[in-house]
PDB file of N, CA and C in Angstrom:
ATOM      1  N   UNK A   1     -56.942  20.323  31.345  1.00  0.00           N
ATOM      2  CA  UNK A   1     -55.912  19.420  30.878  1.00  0.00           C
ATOM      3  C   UNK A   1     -54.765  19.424  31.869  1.00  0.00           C
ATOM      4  N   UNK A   2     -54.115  18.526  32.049  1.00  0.00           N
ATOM      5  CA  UNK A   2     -53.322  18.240  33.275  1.00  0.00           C
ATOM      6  C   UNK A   2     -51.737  18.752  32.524  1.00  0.00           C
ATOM      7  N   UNK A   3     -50.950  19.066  33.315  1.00  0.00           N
ATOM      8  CA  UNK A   3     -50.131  19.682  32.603  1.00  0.00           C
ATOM      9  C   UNK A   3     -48.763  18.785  32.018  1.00  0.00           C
ATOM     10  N   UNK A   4     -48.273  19.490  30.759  1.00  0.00           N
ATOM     11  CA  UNK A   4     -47.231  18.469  30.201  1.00  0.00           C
ATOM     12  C   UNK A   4     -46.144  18.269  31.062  1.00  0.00           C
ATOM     13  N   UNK A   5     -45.793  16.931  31.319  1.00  0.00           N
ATOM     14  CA  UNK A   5     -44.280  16.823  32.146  1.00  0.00           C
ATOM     15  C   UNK A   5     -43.186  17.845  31.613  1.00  0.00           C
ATOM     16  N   UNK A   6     -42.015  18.002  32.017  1.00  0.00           N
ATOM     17  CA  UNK A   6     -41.074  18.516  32.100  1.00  0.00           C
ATOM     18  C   UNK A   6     -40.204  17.766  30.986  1.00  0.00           C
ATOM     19  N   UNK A   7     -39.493  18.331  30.047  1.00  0.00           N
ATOM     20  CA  UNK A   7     -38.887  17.267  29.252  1.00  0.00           C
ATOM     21  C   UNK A   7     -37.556  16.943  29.847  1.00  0.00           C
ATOM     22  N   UNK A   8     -37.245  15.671  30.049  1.00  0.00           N
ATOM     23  CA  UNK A   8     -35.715  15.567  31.010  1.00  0.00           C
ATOM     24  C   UNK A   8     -34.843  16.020  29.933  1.00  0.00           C
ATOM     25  N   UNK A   9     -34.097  16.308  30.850  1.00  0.00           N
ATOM     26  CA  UNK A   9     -32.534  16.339  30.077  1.00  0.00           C
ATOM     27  C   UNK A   9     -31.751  15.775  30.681  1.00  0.00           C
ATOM     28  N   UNK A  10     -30.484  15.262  29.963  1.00  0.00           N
ATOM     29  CA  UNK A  10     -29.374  14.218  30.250  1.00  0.00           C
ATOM     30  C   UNK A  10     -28.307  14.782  30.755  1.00  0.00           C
ATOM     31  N   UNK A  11     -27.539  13.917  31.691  1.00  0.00           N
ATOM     32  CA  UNK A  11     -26.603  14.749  32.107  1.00  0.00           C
ATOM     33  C   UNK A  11     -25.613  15.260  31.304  1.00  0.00           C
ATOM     34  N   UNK A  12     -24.320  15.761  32.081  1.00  0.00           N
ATOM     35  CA  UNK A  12     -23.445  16.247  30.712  1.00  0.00           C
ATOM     36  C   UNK A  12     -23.238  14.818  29.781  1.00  0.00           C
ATOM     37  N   UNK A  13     -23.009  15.464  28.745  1.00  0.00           N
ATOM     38  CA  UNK A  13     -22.041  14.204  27.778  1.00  0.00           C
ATOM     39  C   UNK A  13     -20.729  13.843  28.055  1.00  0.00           C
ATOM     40  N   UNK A  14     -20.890  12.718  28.264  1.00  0.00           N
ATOM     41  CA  UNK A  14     -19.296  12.010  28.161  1.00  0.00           C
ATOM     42  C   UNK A  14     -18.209  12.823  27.094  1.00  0.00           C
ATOM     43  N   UNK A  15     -17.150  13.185  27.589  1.00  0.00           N
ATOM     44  CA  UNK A  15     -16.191  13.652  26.848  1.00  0.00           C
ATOM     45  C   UNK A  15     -15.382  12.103  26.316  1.00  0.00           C
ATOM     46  N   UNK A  16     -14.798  12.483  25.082  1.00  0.00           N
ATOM     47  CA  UNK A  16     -13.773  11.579  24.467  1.00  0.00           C
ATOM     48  C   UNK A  16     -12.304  11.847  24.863  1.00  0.00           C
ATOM     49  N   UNK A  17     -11.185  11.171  25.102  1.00  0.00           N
ATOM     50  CA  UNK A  17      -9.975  11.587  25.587  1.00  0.00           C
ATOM     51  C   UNK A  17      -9.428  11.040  23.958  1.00  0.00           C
ATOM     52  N   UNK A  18      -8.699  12.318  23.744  1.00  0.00           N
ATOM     53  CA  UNK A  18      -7.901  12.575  22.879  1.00  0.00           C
ATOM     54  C   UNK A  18      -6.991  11.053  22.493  1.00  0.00           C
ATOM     55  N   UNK A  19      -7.168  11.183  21.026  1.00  0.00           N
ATOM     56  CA  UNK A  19      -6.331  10.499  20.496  1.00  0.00           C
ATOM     57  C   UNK A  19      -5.192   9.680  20.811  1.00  0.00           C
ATOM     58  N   UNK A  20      -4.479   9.198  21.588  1.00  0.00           N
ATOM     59  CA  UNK A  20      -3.341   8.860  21.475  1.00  0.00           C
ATOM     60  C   UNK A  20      -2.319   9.296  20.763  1.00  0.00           C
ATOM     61  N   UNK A  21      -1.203   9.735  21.064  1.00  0.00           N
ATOM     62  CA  UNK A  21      -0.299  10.013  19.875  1.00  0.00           C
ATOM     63  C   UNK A  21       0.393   9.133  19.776  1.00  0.00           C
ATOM     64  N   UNK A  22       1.552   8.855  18.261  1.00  0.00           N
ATOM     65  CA  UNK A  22       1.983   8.153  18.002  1.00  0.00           C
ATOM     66  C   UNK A  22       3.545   7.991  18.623  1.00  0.00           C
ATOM     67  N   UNK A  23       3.978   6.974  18.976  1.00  0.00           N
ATOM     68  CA  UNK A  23       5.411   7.165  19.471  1.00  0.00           C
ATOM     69  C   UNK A  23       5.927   6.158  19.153  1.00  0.00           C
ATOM     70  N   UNK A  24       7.433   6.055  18.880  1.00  0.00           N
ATOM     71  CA  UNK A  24       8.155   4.927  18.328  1.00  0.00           C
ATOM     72  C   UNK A  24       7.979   3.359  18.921  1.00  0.00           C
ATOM     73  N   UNK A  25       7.748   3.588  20.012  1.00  0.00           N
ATOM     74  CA  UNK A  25       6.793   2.129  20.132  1.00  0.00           C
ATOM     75  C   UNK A  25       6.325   1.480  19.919  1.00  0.00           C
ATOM     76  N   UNK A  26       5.012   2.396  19.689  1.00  0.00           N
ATOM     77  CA  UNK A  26       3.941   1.929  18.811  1.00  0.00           C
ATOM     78  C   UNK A  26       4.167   1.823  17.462  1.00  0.00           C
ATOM     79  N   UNK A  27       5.617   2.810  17.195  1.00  0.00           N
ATOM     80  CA  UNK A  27       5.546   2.385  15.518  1.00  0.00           C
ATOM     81  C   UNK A  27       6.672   1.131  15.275  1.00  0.00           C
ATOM     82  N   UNK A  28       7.397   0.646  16.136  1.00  0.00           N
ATOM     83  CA  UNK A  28       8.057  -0.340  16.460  1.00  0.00           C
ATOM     84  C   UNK A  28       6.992  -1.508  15.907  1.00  0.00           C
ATOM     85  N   UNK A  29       5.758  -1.507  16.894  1.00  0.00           N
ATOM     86  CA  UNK A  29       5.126  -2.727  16.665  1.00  0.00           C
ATOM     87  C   UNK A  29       4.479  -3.069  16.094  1.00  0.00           C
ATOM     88  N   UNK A  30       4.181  -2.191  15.287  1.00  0.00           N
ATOM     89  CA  UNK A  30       3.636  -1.871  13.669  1.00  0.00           C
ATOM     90  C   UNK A  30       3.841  -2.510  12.783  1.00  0.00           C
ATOM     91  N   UNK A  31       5.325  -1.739  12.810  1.00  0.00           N
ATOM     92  CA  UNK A  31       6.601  -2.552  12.048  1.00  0.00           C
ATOM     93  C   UNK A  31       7.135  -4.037  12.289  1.00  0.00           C
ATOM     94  N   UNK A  32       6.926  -4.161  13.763  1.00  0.00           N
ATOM     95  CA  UNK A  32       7.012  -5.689  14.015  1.00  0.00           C
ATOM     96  C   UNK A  32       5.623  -6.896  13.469  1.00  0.00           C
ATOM     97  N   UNK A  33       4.282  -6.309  13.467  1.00  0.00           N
ATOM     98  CA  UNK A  33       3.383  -7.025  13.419  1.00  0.00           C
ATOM     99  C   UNK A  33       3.177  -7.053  12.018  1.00  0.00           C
ATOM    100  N   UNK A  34       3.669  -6.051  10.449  1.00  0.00           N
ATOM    101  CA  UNK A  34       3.398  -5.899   9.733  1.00  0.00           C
ATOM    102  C   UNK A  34       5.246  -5.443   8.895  1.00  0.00           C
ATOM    103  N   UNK A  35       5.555  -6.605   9.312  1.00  0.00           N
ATOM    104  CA  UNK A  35       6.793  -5.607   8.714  1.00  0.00           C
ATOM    105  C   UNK A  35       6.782  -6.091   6.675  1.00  0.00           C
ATOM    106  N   UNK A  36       7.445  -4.906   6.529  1.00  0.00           N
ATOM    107  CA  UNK A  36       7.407  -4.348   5.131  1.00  0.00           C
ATOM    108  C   UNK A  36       8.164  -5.164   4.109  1.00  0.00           C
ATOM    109  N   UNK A  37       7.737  -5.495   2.920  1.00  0.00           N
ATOM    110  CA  UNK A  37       8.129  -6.419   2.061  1.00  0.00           C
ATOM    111  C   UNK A  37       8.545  -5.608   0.717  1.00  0.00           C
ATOM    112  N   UNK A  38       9.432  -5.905  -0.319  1.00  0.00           N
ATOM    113  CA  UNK A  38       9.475  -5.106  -1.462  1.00  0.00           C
ATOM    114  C   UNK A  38       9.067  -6.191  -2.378  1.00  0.00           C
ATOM    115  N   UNK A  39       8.055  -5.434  -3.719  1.00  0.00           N
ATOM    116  CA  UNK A  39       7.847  -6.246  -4.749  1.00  0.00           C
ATOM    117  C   UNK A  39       9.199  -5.649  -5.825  1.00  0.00           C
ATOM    118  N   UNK A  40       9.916  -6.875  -6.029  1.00  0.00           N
ATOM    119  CA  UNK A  40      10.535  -6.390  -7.023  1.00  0.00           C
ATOM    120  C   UNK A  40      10.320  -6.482  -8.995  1.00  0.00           C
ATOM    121  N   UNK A  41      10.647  -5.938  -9.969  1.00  0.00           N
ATOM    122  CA  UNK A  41      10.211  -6.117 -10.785  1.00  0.00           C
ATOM    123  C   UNK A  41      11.532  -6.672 -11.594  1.00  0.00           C
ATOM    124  N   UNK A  42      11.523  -7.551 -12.697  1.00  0.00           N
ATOM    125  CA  UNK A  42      12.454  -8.470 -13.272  1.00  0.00           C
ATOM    126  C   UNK A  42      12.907  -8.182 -14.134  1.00  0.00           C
ATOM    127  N   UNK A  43      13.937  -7.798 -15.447  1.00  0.00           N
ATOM    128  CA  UNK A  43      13.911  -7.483 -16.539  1.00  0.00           C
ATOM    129  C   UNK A  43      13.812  -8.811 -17.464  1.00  0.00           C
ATOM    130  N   UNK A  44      13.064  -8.699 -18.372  1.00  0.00           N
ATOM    131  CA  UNK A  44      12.673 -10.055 -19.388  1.00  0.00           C
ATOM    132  C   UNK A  44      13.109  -9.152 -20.648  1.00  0.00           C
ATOM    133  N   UNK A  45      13.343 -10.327 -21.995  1.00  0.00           N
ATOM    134  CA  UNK A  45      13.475  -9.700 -23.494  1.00  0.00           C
ATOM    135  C   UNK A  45      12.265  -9.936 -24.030  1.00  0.00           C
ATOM    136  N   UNK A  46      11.080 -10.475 -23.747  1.00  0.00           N
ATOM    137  CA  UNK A  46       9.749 -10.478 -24.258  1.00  0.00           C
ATOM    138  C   UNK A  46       8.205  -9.273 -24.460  1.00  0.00           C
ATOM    139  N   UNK A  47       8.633  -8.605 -23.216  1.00  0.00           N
ATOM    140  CA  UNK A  47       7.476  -7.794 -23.039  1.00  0.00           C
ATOM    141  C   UNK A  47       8.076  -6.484 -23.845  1.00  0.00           C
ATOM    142  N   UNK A  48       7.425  -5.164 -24.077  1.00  0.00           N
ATOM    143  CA  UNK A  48       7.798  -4.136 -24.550  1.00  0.00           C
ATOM    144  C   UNK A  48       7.209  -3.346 -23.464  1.00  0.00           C
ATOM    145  N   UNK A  49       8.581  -2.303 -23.412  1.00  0.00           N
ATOM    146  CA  UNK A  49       8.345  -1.196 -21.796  1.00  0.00           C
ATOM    147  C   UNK A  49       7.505  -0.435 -22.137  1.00  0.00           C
ATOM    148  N   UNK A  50       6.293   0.030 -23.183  1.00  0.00           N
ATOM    149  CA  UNK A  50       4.745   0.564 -23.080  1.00  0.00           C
ATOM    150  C   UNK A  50       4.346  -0.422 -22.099  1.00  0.00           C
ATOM    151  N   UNK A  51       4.565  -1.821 -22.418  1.00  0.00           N
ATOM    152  CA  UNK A  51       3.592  -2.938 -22.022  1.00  0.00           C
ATOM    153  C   UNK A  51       3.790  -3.313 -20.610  1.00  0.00           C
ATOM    154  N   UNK A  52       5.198  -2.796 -20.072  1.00  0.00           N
ATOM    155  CA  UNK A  52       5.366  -2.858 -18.698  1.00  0.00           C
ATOM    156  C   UNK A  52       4.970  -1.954 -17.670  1.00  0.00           C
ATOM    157  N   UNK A  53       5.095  -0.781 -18.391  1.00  0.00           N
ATOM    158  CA  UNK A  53       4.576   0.932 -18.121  1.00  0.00           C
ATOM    159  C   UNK A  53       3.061   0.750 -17.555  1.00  0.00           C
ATOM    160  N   UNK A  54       2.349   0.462 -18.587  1.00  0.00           N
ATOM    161  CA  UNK A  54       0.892  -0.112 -18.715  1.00  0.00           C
ATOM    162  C   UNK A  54       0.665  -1.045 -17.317  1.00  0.00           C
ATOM    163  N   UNK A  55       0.958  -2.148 -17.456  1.00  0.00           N
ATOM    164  CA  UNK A  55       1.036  -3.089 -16.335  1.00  0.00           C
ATOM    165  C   UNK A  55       1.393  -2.479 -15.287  1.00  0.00           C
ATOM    166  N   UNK A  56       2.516  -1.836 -14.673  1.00  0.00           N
ATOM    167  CA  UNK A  56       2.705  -1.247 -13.410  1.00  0.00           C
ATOM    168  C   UNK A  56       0.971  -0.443 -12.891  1.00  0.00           C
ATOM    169  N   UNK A  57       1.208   0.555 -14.046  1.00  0.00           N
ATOM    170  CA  UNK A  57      -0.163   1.284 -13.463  1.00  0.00           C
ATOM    171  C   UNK A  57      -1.254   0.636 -13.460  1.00  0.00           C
ATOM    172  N   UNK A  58      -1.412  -0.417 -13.879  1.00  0.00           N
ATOM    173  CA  UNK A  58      -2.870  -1.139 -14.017  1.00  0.00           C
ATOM    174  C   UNK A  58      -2.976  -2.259 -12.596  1.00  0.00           C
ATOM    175  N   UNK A  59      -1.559  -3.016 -11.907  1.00  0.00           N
ATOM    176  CA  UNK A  59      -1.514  -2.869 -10.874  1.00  0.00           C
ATOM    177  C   UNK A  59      -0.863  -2.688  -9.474  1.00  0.00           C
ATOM    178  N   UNK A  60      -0.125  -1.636  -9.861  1.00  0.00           N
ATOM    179  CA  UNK A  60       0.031  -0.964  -8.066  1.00  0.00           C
ATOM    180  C   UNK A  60      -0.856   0.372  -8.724  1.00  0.00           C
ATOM    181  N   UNK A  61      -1.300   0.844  -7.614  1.00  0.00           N
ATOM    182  CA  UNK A  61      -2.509   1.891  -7.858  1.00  0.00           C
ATOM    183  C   UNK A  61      -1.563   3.500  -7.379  1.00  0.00           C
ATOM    184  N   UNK A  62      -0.856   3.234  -6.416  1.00  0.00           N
ATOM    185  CA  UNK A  62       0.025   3.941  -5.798  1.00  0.00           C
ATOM    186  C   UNK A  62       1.403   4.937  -7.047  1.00  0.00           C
ATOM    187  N   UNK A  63       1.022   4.158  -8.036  1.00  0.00           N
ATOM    188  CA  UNK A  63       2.062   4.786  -9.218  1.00  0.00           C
ATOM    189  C   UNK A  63       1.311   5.657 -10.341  1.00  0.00           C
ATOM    190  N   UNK A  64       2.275   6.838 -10.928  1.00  0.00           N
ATOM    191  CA  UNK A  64       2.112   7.332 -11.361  1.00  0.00           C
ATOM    192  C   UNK A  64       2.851   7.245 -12.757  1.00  0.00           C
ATOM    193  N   UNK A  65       2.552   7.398 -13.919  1.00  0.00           N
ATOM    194  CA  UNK A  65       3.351   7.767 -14.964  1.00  0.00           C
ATOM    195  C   UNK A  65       4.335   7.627 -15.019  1.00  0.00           C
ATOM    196  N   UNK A  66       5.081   8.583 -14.202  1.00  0.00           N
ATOM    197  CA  UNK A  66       6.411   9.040 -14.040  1.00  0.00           C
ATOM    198  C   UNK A  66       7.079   8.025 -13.028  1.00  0.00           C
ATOM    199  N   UNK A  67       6.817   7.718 -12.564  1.00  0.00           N
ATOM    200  CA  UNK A  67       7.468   6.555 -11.388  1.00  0.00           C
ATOM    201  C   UNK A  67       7.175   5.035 -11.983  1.00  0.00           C
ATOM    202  N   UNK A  68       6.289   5.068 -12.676  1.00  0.00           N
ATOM    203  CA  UNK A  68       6.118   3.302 -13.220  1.00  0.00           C
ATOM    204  C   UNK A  68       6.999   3.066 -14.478  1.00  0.00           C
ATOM    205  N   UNK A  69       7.497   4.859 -15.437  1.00  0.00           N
ATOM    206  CA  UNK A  69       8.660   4.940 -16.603  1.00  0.00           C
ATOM    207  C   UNK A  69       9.386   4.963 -15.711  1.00  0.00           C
ATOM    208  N   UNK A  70      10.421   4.807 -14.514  1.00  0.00           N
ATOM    209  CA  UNK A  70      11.262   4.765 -13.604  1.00  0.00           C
ATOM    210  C   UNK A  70      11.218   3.945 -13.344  1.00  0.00           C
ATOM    211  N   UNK A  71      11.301   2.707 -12.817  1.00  0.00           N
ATOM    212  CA  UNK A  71      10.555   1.237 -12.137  1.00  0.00           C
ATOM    213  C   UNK A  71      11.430   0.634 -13.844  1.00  0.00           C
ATOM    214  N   UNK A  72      10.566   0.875 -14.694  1.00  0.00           N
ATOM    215  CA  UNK A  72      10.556  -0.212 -15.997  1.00  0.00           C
ATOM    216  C   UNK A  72      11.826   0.397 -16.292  1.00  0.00           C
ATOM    217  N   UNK A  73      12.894   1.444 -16.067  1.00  0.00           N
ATOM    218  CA  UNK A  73      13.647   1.693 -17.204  1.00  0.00           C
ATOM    219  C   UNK A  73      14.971   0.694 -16.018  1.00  0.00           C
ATOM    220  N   UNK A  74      14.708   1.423 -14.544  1.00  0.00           N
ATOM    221  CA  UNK A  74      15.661   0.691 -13.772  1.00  0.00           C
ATOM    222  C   UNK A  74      15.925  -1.092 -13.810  1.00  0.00           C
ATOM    223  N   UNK A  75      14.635  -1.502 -14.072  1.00  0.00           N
ATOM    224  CA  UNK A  75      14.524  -3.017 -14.408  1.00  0.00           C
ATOM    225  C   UNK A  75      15.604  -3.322 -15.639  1.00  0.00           C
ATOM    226  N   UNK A  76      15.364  -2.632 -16.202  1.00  0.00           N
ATOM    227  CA  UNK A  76      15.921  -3.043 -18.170  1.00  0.00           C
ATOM    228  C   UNK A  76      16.978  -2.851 -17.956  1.00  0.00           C
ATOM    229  N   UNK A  77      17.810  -1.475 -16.970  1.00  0.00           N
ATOM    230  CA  UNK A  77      19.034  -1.286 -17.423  1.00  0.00           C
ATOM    231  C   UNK A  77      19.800  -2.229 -16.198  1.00  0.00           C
ATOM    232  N   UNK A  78      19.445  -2.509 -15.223  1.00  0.00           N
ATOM    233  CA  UNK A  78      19.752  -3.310 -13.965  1.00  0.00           C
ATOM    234  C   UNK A  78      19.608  -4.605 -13.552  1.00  0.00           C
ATOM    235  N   UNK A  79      18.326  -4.798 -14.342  1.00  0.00           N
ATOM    236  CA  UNK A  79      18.017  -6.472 -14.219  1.00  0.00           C
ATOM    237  C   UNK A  79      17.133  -6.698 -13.195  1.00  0.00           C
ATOM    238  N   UNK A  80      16.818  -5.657 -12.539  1.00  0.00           N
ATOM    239  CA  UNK A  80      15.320  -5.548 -11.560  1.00  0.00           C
ATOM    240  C   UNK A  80      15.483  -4.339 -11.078  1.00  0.00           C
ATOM    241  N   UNK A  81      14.089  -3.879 -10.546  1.00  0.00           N
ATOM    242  CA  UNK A  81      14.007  -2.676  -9.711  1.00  0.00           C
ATOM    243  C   UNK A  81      13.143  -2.787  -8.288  1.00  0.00           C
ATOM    244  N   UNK A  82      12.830  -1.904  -7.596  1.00  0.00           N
ATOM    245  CA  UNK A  82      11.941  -1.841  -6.642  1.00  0.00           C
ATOM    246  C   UNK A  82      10.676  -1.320  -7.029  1.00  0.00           C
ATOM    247  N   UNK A  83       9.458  -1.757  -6.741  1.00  0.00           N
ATOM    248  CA  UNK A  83       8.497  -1.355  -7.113  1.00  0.00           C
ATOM    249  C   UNK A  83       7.786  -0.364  -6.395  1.00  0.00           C
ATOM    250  N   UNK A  84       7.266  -1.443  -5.067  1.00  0.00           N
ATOM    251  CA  UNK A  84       7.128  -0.784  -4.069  1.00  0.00           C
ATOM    252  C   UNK A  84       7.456  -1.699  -2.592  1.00  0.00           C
ATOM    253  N   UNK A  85       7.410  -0.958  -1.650  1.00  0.00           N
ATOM    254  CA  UNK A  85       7.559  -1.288  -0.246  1.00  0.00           C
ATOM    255  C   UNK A  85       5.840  -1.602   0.653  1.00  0.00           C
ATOM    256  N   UNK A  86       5.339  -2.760   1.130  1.00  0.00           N
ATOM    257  CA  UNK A  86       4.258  -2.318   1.813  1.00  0.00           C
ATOM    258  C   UNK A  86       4.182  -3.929   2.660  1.00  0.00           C
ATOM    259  N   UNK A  87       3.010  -4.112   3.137  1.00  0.00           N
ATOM    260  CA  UNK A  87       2.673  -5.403   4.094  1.00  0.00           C
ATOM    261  C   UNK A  87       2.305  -6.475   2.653  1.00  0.00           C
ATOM    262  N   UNK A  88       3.236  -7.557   3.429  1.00  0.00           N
ATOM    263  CA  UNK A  88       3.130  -8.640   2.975  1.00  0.00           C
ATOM    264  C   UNK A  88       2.032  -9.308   1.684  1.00  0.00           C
ATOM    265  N   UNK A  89       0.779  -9.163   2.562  1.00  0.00           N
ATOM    266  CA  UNK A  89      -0.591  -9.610   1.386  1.00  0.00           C
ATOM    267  C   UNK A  89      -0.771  -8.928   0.682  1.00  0.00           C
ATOM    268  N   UNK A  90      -0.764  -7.211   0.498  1.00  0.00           N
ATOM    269  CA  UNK A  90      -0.628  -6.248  -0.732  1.00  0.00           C
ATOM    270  C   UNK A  90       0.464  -6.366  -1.411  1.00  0.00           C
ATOM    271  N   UNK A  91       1.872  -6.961  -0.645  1.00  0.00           N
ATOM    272  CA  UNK A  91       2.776  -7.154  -1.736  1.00  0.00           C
ATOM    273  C   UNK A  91       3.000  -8.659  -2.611  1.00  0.00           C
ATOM    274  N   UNK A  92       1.874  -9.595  -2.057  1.00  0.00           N
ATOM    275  CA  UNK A  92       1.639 -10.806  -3.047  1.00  0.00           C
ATOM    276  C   UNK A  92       0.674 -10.390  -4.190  1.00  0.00           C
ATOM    277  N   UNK A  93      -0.494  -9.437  -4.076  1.00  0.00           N
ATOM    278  CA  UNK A  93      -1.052  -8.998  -4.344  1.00  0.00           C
ATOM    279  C   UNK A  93      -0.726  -8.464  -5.726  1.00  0.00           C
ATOM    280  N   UNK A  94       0.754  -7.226  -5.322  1.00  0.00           N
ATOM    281  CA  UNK A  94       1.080  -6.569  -6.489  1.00  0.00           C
ATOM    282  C   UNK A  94       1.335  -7.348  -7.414  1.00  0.00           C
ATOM    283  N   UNK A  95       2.350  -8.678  -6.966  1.00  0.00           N
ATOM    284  CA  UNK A  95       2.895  -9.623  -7.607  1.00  0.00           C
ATOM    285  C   UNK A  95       2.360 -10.638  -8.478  1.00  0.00           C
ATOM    286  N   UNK A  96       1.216 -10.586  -7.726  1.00  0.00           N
ATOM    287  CA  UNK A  96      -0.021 -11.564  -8.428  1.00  0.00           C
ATOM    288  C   UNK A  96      -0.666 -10.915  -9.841  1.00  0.00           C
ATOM    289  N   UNK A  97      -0.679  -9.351 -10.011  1.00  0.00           N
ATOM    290  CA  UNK A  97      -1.176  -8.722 -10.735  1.00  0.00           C
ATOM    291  C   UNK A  97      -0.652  -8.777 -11.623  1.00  0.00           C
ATOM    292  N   UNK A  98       1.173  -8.280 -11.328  1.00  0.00           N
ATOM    293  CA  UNK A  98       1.979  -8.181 -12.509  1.00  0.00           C
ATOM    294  C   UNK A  98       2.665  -9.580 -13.266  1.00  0.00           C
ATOM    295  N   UNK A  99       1.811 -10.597 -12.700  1.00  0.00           N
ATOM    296  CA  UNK A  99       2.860 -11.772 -13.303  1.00  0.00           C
ATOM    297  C   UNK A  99       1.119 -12.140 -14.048  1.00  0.00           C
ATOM    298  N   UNK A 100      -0.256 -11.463 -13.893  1.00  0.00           N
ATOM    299  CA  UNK A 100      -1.107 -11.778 -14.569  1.00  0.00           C
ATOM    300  C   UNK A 100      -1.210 -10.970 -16.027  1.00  0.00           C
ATOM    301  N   UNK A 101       0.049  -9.938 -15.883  1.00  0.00           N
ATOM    302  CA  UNK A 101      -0.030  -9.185 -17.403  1.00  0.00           C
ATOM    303  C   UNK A 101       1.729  -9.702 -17.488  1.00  0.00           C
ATOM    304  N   UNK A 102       1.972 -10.721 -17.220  1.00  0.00           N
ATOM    305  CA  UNK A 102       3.357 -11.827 -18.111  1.00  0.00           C
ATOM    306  C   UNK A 102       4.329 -11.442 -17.585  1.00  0.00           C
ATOM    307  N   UNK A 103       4.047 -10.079 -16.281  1.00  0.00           N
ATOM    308  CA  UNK A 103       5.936  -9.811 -16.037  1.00  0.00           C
ATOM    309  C   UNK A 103       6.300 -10.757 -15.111  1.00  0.00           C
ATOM    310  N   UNK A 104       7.371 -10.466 -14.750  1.00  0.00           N
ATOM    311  CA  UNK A 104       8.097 -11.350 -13.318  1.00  0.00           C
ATOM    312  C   UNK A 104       8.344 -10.549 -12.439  1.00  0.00           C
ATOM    313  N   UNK A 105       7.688 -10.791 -11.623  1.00  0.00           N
ATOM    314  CA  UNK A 105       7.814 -10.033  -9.986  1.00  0.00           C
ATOM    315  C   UNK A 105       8.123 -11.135  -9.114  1.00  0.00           C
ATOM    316  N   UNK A 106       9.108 -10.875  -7.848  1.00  0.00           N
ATOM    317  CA  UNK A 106       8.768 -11.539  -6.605  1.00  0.00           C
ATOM    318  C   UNK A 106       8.862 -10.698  -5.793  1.00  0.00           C
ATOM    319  N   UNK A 107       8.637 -11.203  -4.220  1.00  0.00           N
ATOM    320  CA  UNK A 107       8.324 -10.452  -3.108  1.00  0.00           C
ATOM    321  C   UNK A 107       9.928 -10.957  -2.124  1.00  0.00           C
ATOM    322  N   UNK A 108      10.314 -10.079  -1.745  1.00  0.00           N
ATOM    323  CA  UNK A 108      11.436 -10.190  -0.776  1.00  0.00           C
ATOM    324  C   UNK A 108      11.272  -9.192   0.927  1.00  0.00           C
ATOM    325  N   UNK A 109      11.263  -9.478   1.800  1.00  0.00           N
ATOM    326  CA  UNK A 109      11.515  -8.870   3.056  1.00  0.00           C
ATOM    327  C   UNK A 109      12.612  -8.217   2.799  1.00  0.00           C
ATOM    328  N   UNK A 110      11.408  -6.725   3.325  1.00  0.00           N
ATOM    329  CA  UNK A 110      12.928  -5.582   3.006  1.00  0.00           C
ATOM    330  C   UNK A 110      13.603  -5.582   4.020  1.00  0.00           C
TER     331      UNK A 110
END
């Protein structure tokens, strides 16, 4: 029997060059290409603050309990609050959600 070839091997592997780090530049243009919008939330005499409580968490996903009873109490006693801060289409998004369970939200450039 004639003998088995040699199995090749490859040269070294290509190394990867490290990450990039982040520097205000880059977070400059971040901020420029995506800059940040606030959904605000409205105070109305119709809804009941379980029912706003409820609604926050059902949609911004980002809230908790304790921050969506914060949000609804600042609305009631102020006449709006901040909801949250993020890019533009997630903050039509939020807005779209909460005006689909009856509240009033709009979106303002923070």
């Amino acid at each position: 029997m004639p003998a088995m070839p040699a199995t090749r091997t490859h040269g070294p592997r290509a190394t990867t060059a490290p990450p990039a780090t982040t520097t205000d530049a880059s977070t400059r243009s971040l901020a420029q290409t995506l800059p940040p919008y606030v959904v605000l939330l409205h105070d109305d005499d119709v809804n009941s603050m379980d029912h706003v409580v409820r609604a926050l968490l059902a949609s911004v996903p980002e809230l908790d309990t304790e921050r969506a009873t914060a949000i609804m109490l600042a609305a009631h006693l102020q006449g709006r609050a901040e909801v949250i801060r993020c890019p533009l289409e997630r903050a039509e998004l939020y807005r779209d959600r909460l005006a689909s369970f009856g509240l009033t939200a709009t979106v303002e450039r923070a």
